[in-house]
Structure formats: structure tokens, C-alpha cells
N, C-alpha and C. Protein backbone atom coordinates (compact mmCIF):
# COMPACT_ATOMS: atom_id res chain seq x y z
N UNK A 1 -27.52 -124.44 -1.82
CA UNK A 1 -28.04 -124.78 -0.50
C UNK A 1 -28.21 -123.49 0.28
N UNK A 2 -29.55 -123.14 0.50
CA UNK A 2 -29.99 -122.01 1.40
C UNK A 2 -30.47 -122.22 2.84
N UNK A 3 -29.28 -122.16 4.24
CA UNK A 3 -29.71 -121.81 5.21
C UNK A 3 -28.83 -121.19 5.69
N UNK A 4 -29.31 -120.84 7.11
CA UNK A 4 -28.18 -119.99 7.78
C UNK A 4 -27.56 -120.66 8.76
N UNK A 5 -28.43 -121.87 8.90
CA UNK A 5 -27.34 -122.86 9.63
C UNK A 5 -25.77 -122.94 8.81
N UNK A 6 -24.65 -122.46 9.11
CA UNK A 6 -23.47 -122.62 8.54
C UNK A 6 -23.67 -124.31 8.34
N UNK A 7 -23.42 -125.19 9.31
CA UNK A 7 -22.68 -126.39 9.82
C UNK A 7 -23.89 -126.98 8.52
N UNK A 8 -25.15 -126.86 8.32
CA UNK A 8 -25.82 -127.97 7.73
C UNK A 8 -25.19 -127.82 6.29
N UNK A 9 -25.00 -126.03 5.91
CA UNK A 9 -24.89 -126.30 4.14
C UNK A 9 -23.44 -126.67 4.13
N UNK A 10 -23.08 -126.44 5.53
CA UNK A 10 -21.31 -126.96 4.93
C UNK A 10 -21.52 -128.71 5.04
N UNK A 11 -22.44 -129.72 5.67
CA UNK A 11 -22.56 -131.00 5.03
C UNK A 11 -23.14 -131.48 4.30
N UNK A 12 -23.99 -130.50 4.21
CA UNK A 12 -24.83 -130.75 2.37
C UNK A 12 -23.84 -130.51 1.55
N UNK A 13 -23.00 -129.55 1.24
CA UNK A 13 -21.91 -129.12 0.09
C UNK A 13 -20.96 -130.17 0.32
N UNK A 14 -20.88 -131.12 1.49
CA UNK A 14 -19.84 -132.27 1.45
C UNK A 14 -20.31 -133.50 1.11
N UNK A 15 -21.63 -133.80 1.75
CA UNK A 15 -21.83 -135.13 1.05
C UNK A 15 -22.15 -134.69 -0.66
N UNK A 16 -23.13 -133.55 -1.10
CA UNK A 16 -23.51 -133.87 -2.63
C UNK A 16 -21.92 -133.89 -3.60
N UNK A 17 -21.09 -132.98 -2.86
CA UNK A 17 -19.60 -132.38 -3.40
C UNK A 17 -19.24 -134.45 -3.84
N UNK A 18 -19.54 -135.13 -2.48
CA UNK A 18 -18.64 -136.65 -2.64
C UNK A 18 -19.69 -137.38 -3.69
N UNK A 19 -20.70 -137.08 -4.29
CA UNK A 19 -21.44 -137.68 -5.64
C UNK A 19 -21.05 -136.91 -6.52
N UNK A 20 -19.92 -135.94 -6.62
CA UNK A 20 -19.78 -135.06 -8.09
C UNK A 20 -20.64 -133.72 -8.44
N UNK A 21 -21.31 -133.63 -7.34
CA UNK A 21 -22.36 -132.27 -7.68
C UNK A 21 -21.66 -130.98 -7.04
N UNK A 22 -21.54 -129.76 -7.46
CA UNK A 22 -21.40 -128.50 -7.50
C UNK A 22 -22.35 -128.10 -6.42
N UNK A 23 -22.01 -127.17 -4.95
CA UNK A 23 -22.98 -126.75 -4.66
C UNK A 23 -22.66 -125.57 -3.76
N UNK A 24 -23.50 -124.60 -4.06
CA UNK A 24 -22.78 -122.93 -3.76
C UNK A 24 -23.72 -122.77 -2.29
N UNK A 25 -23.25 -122.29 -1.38
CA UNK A 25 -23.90 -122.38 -0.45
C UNK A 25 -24.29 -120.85 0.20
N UNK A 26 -25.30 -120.96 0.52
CA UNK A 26 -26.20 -119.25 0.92
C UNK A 26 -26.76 -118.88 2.24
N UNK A 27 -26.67 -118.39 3.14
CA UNK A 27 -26.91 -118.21 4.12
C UNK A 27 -28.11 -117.48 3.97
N UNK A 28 -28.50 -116.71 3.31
CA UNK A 28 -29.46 -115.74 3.01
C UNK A 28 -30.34 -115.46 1.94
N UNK A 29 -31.04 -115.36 2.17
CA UNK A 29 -32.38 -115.21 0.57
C UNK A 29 -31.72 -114.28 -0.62
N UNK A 30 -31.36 -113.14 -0.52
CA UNK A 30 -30.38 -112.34 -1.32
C UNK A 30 -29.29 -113.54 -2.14
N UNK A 31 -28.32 -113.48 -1.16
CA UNK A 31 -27.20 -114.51 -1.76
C UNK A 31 -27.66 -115.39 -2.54
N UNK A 32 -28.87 -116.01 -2.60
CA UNK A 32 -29.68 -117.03 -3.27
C UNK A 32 -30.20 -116.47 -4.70
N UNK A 33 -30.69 -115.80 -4.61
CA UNK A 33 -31.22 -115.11 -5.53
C UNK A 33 -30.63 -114.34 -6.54
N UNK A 34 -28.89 -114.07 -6.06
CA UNK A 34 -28.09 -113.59 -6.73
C UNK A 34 -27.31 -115.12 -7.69
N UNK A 35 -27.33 -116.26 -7.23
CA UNK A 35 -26.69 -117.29 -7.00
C UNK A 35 -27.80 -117.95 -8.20
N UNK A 36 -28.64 -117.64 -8.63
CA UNK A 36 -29.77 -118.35 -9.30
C UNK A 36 -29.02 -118.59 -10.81
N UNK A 37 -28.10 -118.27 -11.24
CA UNK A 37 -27.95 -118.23 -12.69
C UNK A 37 -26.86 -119.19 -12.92
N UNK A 38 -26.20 -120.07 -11.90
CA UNK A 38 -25.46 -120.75 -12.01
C UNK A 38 -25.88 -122.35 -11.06
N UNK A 39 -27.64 -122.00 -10.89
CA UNK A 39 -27.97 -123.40 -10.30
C UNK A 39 -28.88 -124.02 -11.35
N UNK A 40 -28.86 -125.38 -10.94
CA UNK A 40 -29.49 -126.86 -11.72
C UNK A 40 -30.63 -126.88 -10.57
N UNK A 41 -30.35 -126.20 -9.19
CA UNK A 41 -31.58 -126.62 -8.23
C UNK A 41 -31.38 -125.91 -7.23
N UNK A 42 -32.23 -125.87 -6.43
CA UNK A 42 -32.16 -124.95 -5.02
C UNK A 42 -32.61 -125.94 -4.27
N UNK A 43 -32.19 -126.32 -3.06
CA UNK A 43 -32.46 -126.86 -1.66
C UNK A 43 -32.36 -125.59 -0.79
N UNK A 44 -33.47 -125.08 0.34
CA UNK A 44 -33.88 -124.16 0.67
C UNK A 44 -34.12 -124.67 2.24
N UNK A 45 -33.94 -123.90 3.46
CA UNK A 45 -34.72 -124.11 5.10
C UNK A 45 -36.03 -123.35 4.67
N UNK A 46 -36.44 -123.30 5.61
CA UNK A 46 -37.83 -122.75 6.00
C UNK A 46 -37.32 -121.46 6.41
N UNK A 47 -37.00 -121.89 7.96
CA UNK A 47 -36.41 -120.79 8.77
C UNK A 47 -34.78 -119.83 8.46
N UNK A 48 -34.86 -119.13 7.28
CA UNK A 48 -33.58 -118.15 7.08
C UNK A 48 -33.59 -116.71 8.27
N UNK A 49 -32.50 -116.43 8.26
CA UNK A 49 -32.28 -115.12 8.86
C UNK A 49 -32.68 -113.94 8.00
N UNK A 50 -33.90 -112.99 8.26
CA UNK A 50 -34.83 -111.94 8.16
C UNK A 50 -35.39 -112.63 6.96
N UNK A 51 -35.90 -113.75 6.28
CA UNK A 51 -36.30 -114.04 5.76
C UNK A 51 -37.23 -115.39 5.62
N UNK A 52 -38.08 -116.21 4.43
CA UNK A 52 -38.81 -117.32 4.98
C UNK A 52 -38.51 -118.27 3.62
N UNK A 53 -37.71 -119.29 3.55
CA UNK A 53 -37.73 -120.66 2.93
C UNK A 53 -38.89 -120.20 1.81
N UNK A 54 -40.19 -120.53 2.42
CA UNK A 54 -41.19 -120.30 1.74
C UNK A 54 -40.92 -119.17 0.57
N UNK A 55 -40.90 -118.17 0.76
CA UNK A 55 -41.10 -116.78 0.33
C UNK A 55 -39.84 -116.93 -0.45
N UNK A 56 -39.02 -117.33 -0.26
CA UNK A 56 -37.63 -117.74 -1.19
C UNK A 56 -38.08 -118.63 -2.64
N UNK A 57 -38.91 -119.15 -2.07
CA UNK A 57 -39.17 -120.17 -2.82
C UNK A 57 -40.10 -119.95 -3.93
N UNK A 58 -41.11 -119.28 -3.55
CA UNK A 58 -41.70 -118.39 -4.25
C UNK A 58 -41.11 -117.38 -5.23
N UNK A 59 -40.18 -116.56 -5.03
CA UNK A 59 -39.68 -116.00 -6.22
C UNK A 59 -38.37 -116.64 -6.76
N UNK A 60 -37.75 -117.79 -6.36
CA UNK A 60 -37.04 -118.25 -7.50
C UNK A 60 -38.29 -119.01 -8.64
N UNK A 61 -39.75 -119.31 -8.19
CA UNK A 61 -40.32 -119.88 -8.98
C UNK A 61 -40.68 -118.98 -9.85
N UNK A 62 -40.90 -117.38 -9.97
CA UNK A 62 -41.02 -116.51 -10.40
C UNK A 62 -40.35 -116.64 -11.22
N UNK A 63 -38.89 -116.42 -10.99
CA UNK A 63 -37.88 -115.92 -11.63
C UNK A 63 -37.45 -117.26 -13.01
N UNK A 64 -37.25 -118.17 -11.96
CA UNK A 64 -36.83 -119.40 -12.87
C UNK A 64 -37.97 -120.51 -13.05
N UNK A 65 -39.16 -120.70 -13.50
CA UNK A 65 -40.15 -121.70 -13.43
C UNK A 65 -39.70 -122.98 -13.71
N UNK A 66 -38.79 -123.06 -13.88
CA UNK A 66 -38.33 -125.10 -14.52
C UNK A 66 -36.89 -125.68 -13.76
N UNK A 67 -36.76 -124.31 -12.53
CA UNK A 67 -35.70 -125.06 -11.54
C UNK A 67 -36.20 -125.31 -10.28
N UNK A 68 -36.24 -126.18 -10.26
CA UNK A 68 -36.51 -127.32 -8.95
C UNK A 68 -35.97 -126.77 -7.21
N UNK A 69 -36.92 -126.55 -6.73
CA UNK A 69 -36.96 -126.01 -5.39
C UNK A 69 -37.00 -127.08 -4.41
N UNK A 70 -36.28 -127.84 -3.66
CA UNK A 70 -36.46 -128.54 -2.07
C UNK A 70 -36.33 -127.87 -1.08
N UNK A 71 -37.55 -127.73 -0.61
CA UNK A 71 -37.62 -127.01 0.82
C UNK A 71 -37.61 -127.88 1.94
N UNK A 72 -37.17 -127.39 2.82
CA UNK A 72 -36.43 -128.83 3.93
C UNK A 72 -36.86 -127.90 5.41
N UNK A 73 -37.51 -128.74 6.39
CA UNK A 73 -38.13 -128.30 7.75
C UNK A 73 -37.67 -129.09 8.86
N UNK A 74 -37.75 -128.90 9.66
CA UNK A 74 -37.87 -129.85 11.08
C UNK A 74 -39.70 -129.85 11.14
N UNK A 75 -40.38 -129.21 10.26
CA UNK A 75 -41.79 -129.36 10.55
C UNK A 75 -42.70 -129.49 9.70
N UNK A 76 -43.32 -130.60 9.75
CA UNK A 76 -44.16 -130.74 8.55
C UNK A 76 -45.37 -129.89 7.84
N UNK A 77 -45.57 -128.90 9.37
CA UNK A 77 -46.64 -128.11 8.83
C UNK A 77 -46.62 -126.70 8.21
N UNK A 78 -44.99 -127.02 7.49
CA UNK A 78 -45.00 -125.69 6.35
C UNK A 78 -44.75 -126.71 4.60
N UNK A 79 -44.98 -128.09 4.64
CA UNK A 79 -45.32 -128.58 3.63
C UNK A 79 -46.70 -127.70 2.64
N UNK A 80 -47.97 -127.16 2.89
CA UNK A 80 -48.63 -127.38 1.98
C UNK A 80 -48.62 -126.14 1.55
N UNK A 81 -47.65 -124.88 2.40
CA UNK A 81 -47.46 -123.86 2.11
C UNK A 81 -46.28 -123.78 0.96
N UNK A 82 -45.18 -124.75 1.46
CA UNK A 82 -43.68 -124.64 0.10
C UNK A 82 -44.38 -125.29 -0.49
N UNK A 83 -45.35 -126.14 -1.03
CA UNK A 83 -45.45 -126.65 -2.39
C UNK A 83 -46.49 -125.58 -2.73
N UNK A 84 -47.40 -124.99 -2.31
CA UNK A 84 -48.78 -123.83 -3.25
C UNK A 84 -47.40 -122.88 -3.92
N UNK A 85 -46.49 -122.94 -3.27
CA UNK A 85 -45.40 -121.48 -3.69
C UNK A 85 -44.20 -121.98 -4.57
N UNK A 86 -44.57 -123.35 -5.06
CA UNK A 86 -44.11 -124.28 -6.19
C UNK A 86 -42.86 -125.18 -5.45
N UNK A 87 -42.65 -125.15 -4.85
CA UNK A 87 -41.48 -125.97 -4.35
C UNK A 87 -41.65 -127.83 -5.31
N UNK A 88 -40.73 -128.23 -5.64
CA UNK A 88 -40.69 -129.98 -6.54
C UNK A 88 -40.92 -130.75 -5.53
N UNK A 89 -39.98 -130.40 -3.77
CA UNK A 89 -40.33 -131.39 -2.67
C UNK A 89 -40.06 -130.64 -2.01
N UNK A 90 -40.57 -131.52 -0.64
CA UNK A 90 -40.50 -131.06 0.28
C UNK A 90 -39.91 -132.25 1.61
N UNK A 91 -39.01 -131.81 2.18
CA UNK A 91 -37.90 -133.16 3.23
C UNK A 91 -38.35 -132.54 4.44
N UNK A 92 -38.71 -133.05 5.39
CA UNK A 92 -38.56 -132.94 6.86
C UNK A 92 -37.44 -133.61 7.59
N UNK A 93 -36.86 -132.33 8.03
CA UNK A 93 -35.64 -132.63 8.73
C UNK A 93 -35.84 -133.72 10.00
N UNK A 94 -34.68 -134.17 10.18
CA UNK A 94 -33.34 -134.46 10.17
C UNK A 94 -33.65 -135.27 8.63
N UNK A 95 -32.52 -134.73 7.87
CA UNK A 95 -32.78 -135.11 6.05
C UNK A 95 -31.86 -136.23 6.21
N UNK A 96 -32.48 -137.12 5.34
CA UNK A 96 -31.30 -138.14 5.33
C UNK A 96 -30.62 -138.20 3.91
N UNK A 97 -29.55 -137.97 3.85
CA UNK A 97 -28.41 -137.58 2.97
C UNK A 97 -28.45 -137.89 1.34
N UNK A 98 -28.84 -139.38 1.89
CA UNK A 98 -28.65 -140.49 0.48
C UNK A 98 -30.09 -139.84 -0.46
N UNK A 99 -30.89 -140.04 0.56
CA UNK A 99 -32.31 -139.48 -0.06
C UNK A 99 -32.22 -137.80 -0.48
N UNK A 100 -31.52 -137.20 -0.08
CA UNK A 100 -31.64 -135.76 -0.31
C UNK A 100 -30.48 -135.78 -1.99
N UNK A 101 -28.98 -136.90 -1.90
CA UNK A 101 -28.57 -137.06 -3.29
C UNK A 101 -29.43 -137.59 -4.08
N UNK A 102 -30.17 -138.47 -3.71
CA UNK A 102 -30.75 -139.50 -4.87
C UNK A 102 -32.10 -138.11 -6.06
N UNK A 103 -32.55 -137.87 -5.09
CA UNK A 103 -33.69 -137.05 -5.23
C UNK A 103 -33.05 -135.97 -5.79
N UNK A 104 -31.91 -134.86 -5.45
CA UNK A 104 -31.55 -134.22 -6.20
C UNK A 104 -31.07 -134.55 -7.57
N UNK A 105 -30.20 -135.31 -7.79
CA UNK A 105 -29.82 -136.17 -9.01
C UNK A 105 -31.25 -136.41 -10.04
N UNK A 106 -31.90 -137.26 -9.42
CA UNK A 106 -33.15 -137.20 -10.62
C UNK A 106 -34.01 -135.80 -10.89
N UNK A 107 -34.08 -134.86 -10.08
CA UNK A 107 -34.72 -133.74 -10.08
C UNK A 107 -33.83 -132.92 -11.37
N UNK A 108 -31.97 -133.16 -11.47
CA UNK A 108 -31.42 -132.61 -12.38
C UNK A 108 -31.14 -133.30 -13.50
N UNK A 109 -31.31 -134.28 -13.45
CA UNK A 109 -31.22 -135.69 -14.60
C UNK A 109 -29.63 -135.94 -14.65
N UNK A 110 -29.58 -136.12 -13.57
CA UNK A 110 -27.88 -136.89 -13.55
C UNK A 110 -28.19 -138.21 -13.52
């Protein structure tokens, strides 16, 4: 989970943590990118600190082509940009939880 909102990846890492899923949490595009060799998936913001969701998203697709990117907004109008830069989905915030497990789970084949 990549944002710099502390408070969101610390309830993303609690609700997916209460379905059994593993989830390393990143404040920063770096940390992410270092973090790539021990993920099943990336859930990504838009808006990171000195950095862009998007552009994140873009070189884990580089790097890893068959791991699954969710990029997550409060705005819909960076949808057609995270998917040209491969993103699997795309959530407009406020995410709702169940849908952000369900969707991750099939994205990793749990």
C-alpha cells in the first residue's frame, strides 16, 4: 500500500491484515519500488509526496509486467491516465474496504 497518507495505509494494512493478506506499507515511490520483490500487488494514491501514483505505476509495470497495480483517487479524472500506464484498476476514493479485499483477492487468486 503506497500513500503518504499514514492513517489510510495503516487501515488498509488492518482491514486486508483481518482477511489474512500481508501488506507492507510505503509512504513513498522509492520505498515502493524497493518493496516490489516481496509483493502479489500494489495498491497505489495518485497524490504521493514528491512523486505521482501514476508515474509509480508506470514503472512497477516496467519492472514487474504481471503484478497488478490499483490506483486509488478522490478523482476520477486521473482514471484514463493510471490505466494507459497499465494500472489492473482503478477505485475512486472514499474506497470501500470490502470491494478493495474482494478485488484484491481475485487480482492475486486467493
Amino acid at each position: 500500500m503506497v500513500d503518504d497518507d499514514e492513517d489510510m495505509t495503516m487501515l488498509v494494512a488492518e482491514v486486508l491484515g483481518s482477511r489474512g493478506l500481508d501488506v507492507v506499507r510505503c509512504q513513498r515511490a522509492d520505498e515502493a519500488m524497493a518493496a516490489l520483490g516481496e509483493a502479489d500487488a500494489v495498491v497505489t494514491d495518485v497524490n504521493l509526496e514528491h512523486s505521482s501514483g501514476i508515474d509509480l505505476c508506470g514503472r512497477i509495470v516496467a519492472a514487474r509486467p504481471a503484478l497488478p497495480v490499483v490506483v486509488i483517487s478522490g478523482d476520477q479524472g486521473s482514471k484514463a491516465a493510471a490505466m494507459r500506464r497499465g494500472a489492473a484498476r482503478f477505485l475512486v476514493k472514499p474506497i470501500d474496504m470490502i470491494q478493495l479485499c474482494t478485488l484484491l483477492e481475485e487480482l492475486i487468486g486467493v
